[in-house]
PDB file of N, CA and C in Angstrom:
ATOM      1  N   UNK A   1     -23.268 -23.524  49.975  1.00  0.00           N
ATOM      2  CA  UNK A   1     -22.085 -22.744  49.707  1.00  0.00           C
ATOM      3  C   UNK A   1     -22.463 -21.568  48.794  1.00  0.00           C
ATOM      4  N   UNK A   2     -22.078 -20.359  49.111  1.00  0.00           N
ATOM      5  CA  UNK A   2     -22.415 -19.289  48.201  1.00  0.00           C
ATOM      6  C   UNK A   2     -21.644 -18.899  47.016  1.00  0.00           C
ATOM      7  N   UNK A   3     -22.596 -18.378  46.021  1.00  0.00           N
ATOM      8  CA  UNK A   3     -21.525 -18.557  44.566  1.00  0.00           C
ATOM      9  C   UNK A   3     -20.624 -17.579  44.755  1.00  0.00           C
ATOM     10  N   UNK A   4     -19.517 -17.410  43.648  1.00  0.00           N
ATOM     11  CA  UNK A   4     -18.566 -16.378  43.934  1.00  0.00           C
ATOM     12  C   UNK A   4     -19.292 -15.121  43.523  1.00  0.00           C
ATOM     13  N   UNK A   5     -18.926 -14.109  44.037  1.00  0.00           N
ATOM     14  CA  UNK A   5     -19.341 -12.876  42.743  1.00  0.00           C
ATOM     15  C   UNK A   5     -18.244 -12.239  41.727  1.00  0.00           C
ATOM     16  N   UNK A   6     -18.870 -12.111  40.725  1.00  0.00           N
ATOM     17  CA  UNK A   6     -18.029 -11.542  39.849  1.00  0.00           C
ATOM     18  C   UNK A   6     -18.135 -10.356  39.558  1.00  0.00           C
ATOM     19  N   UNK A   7     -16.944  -9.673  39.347  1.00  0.00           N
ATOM     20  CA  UNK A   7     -17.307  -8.346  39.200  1.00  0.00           C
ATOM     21  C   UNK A   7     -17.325  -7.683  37.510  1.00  0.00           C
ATOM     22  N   UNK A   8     -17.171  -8.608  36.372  1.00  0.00           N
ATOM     23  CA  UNK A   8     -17.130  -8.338  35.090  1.00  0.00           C
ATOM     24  C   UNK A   8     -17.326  -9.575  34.225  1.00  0.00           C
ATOM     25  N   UNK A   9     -17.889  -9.741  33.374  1.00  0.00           N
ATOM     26  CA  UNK A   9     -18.056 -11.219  32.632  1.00  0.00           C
ATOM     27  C   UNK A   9     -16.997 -11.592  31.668  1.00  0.00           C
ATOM     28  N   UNK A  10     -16.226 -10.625  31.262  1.00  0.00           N
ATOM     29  CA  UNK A  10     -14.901 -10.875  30.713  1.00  0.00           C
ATOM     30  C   UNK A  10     -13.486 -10.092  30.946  1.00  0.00           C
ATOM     31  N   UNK A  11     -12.600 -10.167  30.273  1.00  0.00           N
ATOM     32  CA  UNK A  11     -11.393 -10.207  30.972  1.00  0.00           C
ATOM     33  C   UNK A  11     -11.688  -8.638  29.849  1.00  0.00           C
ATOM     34  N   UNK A  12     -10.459  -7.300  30.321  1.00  0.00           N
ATOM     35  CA  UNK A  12     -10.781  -6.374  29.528  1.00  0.00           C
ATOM     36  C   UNK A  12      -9.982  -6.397  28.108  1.00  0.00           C
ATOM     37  N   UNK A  13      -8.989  -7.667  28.431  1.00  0.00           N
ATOM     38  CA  UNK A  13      -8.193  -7.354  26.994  1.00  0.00           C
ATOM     39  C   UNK A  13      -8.685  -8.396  26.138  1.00  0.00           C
ATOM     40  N   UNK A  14     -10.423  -9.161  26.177  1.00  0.00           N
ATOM     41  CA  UNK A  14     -10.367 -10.059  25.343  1.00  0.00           C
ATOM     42  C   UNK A  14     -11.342  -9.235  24.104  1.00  0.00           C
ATOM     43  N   UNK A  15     -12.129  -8.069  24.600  1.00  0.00           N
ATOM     44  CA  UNK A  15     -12.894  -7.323  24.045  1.00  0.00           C
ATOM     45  C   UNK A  15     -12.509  -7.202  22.516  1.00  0.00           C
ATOM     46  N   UNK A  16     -11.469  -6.870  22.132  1.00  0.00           N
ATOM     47  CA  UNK A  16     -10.694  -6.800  20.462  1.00  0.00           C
ATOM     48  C   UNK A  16     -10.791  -8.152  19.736  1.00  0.00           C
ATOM     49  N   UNK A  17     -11.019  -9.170  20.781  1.00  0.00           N
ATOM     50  CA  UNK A  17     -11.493 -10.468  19.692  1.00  0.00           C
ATOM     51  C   UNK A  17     -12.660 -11.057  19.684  1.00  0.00           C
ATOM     52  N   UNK A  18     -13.582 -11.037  20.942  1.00  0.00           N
ATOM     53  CA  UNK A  18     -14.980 -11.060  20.914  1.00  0.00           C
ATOM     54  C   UNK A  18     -15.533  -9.649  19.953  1.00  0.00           C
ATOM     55  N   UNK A  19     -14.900  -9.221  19.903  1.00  0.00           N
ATOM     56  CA  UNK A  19     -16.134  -8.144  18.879  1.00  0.00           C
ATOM     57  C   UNK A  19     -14.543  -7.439  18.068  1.00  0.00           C
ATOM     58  N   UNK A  20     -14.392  -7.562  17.101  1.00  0.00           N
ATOM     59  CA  UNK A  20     -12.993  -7.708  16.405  1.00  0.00           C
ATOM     60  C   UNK A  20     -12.753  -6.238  15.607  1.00  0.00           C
ATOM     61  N   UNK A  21     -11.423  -6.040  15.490  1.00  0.00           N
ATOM     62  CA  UNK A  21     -11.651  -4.506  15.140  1.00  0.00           C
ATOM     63  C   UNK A  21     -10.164  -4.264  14.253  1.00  0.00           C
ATOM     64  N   UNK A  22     -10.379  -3.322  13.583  1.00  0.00           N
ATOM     65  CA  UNK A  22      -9.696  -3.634  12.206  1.00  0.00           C
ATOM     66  C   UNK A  22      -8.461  -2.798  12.696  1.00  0.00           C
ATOM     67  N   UNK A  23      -7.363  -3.290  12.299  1.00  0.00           N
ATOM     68  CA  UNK A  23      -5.873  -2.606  12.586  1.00  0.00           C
ATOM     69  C   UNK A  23      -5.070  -2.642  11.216  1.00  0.00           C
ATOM     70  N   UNK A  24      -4.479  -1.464  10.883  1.00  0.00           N
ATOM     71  CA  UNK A  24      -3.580  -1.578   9.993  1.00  0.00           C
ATOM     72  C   UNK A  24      -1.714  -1.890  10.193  1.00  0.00           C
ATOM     73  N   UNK A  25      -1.364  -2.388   9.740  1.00  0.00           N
ATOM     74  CA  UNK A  25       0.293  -2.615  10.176  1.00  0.00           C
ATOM     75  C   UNK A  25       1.186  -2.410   9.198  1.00  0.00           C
ATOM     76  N   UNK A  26       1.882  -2.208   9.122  1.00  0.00           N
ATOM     77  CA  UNK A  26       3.150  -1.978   8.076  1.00  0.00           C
ATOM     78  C   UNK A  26       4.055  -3.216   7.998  1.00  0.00           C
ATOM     79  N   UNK A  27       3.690  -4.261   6.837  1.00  0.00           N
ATOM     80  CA  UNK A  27       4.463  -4.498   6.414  1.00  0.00           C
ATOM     81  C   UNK A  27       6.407  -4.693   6.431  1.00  0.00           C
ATOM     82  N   UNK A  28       6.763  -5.130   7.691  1.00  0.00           N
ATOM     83  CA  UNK A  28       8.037  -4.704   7.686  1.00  0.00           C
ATOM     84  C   UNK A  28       9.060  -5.262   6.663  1.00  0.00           C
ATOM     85  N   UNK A  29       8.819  -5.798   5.375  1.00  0.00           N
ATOM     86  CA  UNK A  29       9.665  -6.318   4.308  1.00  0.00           C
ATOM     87  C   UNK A  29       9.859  -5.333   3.468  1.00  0.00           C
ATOM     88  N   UNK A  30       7.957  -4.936   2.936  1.00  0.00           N
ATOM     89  CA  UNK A  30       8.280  -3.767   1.869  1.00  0.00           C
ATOM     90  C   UNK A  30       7.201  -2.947   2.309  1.00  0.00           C
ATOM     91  N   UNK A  31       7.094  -2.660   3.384  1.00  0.00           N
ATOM     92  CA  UNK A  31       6.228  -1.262   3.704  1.00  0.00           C
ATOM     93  C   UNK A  31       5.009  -0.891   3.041  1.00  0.00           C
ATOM     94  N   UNK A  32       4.289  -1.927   2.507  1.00  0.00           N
ATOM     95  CA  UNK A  32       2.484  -1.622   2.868  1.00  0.00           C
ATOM     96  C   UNK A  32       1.951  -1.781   3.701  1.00  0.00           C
ATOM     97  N   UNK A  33       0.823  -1.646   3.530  1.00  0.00           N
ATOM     98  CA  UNK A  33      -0.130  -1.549   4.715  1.00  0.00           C
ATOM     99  C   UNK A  33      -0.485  -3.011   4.431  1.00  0.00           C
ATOM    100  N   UNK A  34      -0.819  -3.287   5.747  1.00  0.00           N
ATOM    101  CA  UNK A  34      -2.112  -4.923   5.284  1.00  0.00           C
ATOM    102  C   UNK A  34      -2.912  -4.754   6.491  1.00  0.00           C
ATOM    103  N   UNK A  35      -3.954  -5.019   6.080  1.00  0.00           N
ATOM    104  CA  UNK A  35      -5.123  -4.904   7.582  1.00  0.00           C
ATOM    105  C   UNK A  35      -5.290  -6.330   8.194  1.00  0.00           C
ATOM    106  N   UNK A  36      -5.506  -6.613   8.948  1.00  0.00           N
ATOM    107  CA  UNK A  36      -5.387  -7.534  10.345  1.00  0.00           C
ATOM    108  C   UNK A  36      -6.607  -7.535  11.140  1.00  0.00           C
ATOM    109  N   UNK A  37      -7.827  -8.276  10.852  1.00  0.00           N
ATOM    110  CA  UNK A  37      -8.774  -8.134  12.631  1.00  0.00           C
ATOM    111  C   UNK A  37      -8.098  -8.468  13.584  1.00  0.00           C
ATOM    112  N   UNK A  38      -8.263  -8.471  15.152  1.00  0.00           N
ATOM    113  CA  UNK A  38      -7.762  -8.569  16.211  1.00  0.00           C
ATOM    114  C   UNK A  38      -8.379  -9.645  16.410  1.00  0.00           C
ATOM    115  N   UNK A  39      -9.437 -10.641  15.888  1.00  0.00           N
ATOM    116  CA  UNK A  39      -9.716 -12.050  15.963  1.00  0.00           C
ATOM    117  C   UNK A  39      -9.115 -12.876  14.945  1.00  0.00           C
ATOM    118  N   UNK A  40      -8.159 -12.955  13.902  1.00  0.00           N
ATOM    119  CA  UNK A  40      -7.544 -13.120  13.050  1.00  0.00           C
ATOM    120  C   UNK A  40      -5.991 -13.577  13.328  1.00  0.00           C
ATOM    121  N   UNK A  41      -5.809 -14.575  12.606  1.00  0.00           N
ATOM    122  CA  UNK A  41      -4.365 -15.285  13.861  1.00  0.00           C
ATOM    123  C   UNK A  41      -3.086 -14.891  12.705  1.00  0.00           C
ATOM    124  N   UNK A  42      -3.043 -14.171  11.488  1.00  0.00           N
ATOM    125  CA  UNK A  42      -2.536 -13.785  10.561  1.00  0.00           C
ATOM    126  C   UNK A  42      -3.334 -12.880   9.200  1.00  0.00           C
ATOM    127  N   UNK A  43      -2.517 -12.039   8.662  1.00  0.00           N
ATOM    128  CA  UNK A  43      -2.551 -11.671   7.455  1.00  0.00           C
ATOM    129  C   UNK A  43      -1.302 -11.771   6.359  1.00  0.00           C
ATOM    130  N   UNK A  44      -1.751 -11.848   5.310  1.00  0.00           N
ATOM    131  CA  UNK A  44      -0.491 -11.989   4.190  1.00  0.00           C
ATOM    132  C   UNK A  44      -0.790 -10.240   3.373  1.00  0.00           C
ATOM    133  N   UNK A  45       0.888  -9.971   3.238  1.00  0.00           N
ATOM    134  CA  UNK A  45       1.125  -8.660   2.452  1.00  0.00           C
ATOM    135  C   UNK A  45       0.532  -9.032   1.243  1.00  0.00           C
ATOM    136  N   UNK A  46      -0.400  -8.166   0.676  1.00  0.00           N
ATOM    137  CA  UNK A  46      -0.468  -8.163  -0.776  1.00  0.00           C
ATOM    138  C   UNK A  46       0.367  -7.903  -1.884  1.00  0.00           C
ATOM    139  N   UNK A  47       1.253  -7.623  -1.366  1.00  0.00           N
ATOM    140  CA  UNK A  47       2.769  -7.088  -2.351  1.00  0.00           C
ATOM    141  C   UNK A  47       3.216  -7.767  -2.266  1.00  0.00           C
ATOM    142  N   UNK A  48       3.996  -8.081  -1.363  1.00  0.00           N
ATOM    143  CA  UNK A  48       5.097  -9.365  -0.740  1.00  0.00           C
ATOM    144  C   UNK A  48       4.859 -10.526  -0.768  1.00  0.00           C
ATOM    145  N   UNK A  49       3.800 -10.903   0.219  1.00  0.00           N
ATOM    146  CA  UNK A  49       3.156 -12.423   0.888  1.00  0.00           C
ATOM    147  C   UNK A  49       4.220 -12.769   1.705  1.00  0.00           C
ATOM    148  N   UNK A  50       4.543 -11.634   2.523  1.00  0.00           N
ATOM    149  CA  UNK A  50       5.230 -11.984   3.781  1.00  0.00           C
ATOM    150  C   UNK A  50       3.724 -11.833   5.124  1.00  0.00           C
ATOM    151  N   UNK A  51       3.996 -12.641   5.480  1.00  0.00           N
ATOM    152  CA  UNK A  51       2.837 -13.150   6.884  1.00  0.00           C
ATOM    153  C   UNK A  51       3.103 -12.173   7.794  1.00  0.00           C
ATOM    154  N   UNK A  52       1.937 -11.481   8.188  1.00  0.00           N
ATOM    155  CA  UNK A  52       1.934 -10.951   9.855  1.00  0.00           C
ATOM    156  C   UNK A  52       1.566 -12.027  10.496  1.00  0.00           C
ATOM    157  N   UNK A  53       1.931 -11.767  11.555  1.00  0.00           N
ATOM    158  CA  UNK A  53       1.111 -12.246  12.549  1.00  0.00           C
ATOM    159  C   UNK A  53       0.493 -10.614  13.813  1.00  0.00           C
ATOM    160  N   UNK A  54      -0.618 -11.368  14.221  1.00  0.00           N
ATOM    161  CA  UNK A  54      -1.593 -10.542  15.204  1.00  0.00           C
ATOM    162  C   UNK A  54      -1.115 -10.917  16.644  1.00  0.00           C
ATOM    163  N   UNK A  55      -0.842  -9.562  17.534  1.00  0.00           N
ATOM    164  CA  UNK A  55      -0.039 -10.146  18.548  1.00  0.00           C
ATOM    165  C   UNK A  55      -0.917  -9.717  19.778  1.00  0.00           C
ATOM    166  N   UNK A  56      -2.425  -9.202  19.491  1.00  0.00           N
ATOM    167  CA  UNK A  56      -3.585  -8.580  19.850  1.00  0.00           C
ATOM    168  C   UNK A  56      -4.066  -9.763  20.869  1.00  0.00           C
ATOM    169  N   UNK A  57      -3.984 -10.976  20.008  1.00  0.00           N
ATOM    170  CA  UNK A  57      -4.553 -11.985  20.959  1.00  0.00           C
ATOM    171  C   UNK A  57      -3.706 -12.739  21.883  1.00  0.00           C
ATOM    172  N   UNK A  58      -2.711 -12.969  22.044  1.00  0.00           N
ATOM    173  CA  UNK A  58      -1.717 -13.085  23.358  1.00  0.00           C
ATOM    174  C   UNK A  58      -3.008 -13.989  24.115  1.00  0.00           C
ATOM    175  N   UNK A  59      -3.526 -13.482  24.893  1.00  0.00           N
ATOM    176  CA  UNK A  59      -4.054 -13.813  26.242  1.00  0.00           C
ATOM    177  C   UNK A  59      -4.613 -15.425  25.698  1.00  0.00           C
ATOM    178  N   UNK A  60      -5.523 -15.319  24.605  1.00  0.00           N
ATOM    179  CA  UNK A  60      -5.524 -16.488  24.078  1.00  0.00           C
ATOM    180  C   UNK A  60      -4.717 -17.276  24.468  1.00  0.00           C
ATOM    181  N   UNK A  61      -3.777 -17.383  24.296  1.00  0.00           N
ATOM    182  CA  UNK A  61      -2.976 -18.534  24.376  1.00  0.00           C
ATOM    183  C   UNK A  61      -2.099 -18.714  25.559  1.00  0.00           C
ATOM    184  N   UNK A  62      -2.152 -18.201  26.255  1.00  0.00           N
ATOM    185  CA  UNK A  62      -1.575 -18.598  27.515  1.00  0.00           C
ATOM    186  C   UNK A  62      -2.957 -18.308  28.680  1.00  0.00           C
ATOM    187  N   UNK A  63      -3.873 -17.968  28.808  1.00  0.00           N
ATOM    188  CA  UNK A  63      -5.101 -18.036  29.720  1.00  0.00           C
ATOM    189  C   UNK A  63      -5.884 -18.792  29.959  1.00  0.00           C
ATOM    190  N   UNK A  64      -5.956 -19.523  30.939  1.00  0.00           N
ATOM    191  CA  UNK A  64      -6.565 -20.958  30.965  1.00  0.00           C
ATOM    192  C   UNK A  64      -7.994 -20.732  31.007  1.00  0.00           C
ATOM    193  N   UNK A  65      -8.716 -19.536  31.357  1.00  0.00           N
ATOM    194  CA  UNK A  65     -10.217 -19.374  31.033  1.00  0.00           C
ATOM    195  C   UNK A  65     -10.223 -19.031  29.593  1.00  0.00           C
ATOM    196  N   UNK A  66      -9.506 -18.995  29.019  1.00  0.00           N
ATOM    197  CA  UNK A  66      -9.673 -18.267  27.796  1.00  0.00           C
ATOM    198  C   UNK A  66     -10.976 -19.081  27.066  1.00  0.00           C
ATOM    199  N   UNK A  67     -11.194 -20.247  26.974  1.00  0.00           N
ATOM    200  CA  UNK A  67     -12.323 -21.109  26.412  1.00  0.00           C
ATOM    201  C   UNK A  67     -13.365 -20.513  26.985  1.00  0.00           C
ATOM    202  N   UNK A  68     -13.708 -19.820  27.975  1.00  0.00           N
ATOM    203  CA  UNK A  68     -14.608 -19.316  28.876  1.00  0.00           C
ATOM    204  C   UNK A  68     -14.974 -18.034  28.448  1.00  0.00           C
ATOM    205  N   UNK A  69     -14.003 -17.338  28.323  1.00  0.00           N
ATOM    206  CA  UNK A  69     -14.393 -15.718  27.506  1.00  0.00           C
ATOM    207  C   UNK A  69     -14.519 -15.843  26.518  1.00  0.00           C
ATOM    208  N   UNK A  70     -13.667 -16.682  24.908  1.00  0.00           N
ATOM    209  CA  UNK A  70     -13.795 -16.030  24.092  1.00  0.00           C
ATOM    210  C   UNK A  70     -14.659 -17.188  23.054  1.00  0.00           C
ATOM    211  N   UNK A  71     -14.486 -18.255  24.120  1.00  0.00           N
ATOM    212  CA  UNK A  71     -15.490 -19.248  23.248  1.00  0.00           C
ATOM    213  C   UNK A  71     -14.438 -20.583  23.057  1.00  0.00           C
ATOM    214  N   UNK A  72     -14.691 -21.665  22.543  1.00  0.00           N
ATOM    215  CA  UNK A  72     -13.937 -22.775  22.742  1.00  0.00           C
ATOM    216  C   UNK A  72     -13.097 -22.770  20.441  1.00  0.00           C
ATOM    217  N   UNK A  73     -14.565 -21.953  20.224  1.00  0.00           N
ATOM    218  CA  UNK A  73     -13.803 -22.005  18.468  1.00  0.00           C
ATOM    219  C   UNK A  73     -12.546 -20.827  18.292  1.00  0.00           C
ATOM    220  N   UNK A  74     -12.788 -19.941  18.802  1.00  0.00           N
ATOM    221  CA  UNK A  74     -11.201 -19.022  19.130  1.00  0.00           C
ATOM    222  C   UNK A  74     -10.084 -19.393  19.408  1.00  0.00           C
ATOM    223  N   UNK A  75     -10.295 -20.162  20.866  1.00  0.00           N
ATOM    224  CA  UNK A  75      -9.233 -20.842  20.942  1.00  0.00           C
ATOM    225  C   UNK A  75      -8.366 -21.788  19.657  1.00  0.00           C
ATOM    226  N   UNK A  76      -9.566 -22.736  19.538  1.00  0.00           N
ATOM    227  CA  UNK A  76      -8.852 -23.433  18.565  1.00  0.00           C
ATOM    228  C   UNK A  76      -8.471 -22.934  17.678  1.00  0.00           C
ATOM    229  N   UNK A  77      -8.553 -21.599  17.119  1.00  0.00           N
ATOM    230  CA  UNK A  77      -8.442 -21.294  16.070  1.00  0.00           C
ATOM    231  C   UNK A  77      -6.696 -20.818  16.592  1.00  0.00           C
ATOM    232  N   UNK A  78      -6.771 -19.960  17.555  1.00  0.00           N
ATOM    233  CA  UNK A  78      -5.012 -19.238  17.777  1.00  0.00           C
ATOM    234  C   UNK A  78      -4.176 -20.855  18.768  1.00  0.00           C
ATOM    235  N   UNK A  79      -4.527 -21.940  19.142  1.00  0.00           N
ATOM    236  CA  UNK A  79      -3.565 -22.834  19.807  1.00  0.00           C
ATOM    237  C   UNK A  79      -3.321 -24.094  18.554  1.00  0.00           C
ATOM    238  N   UNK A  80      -2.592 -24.679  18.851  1.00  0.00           N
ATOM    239  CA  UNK A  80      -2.524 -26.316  18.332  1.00  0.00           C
ATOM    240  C   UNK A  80      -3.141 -27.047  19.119  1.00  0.00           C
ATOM    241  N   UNK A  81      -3.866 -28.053  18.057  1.00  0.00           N
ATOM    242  CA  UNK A  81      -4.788 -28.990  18.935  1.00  0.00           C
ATOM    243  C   UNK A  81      -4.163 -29.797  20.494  1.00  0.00           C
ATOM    244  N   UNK A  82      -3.089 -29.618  20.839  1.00  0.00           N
ATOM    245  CA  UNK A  82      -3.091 -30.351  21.964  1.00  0.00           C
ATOM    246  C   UNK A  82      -3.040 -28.814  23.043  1.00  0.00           C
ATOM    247  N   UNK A  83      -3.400 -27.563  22.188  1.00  0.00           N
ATOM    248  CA  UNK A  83      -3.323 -26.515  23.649  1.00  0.00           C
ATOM    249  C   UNK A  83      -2.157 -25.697  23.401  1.00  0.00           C
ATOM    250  N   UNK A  84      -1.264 -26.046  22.817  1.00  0.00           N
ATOM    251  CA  UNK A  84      -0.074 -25.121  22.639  1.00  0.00           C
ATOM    252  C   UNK A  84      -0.048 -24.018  21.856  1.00  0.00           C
ATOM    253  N   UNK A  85       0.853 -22.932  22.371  1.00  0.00           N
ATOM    254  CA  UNK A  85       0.452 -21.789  21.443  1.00  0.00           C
ATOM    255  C   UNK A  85       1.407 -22.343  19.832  1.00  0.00           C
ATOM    256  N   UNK A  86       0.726 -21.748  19.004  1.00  0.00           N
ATOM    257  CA  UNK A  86       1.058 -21.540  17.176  1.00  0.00           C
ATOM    258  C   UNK A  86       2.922 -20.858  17.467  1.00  0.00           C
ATOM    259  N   UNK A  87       3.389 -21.588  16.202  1.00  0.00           N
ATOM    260  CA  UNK A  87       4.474 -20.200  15.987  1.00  0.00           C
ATOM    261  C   UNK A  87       4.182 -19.544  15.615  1.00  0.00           C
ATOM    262  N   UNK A  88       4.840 -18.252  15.912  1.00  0.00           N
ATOM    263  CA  UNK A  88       4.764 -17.104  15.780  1.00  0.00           C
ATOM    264  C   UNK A  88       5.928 -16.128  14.747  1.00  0.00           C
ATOM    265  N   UNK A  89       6.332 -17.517  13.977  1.00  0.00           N
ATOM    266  CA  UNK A  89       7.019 -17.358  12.914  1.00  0.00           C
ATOM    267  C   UNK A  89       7.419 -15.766  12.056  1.00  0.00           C
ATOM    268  N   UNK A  90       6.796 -15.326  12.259  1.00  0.00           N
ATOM    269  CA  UNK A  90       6.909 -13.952  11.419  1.00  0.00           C
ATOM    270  C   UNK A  90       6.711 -12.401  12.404  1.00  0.00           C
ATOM    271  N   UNK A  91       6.939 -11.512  11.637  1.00  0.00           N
ATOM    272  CA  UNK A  91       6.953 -10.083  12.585  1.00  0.00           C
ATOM    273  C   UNK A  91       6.131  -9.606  12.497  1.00  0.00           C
ATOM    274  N   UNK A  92       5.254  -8.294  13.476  1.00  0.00           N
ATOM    275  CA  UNK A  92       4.275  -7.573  12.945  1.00  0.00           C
ATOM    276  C   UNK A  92       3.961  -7.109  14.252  1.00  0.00           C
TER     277      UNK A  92
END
């Protein structure tokens, strides 16, 4: 049986968390900045300590190769151990 071919080794929107890249966000409580990697499943305001959350990684958590692209410790890091996505408790 012949293998499949592939035409790319990863998906194009997983690129921002295999190799992670710095985003700034505003704060929507009291309007600082707080920086965020795009492999990072939250940041806390330094003013506030109101929680972002990173909404960069999505695919994570609903992509069933996702263990396949971005690695099996990613995953665990953005699901709950039985696979489910995290709340997403906060804005950002």
């Amino acid at each position: 049986m012949p293998e499949t071919f592939r035409l790319i080794d990863h998906c194009p929107g997983s690129a921002g968390i295999r190799t992670p890249t710095l985003q700034v966000k505003r704060c929507p409580e009291c309007g600082e900045e707080v920086e965020i990697f795009s492999n990072e499943v939250s940041a806390t305001c330094g003013r506030c300590g109101f929680i972002i959350y990173n909404d960069r990684a999505s695919c994570i958590r609903w992509c069933r190769y996702a263990a396949e692209c971005v690695g099996p410790e990613l995953v665990r890091t953005f699901r709950d151990p039985d696979g489910k996505e995290r709340d997403g408790g906060g804005k950002g």
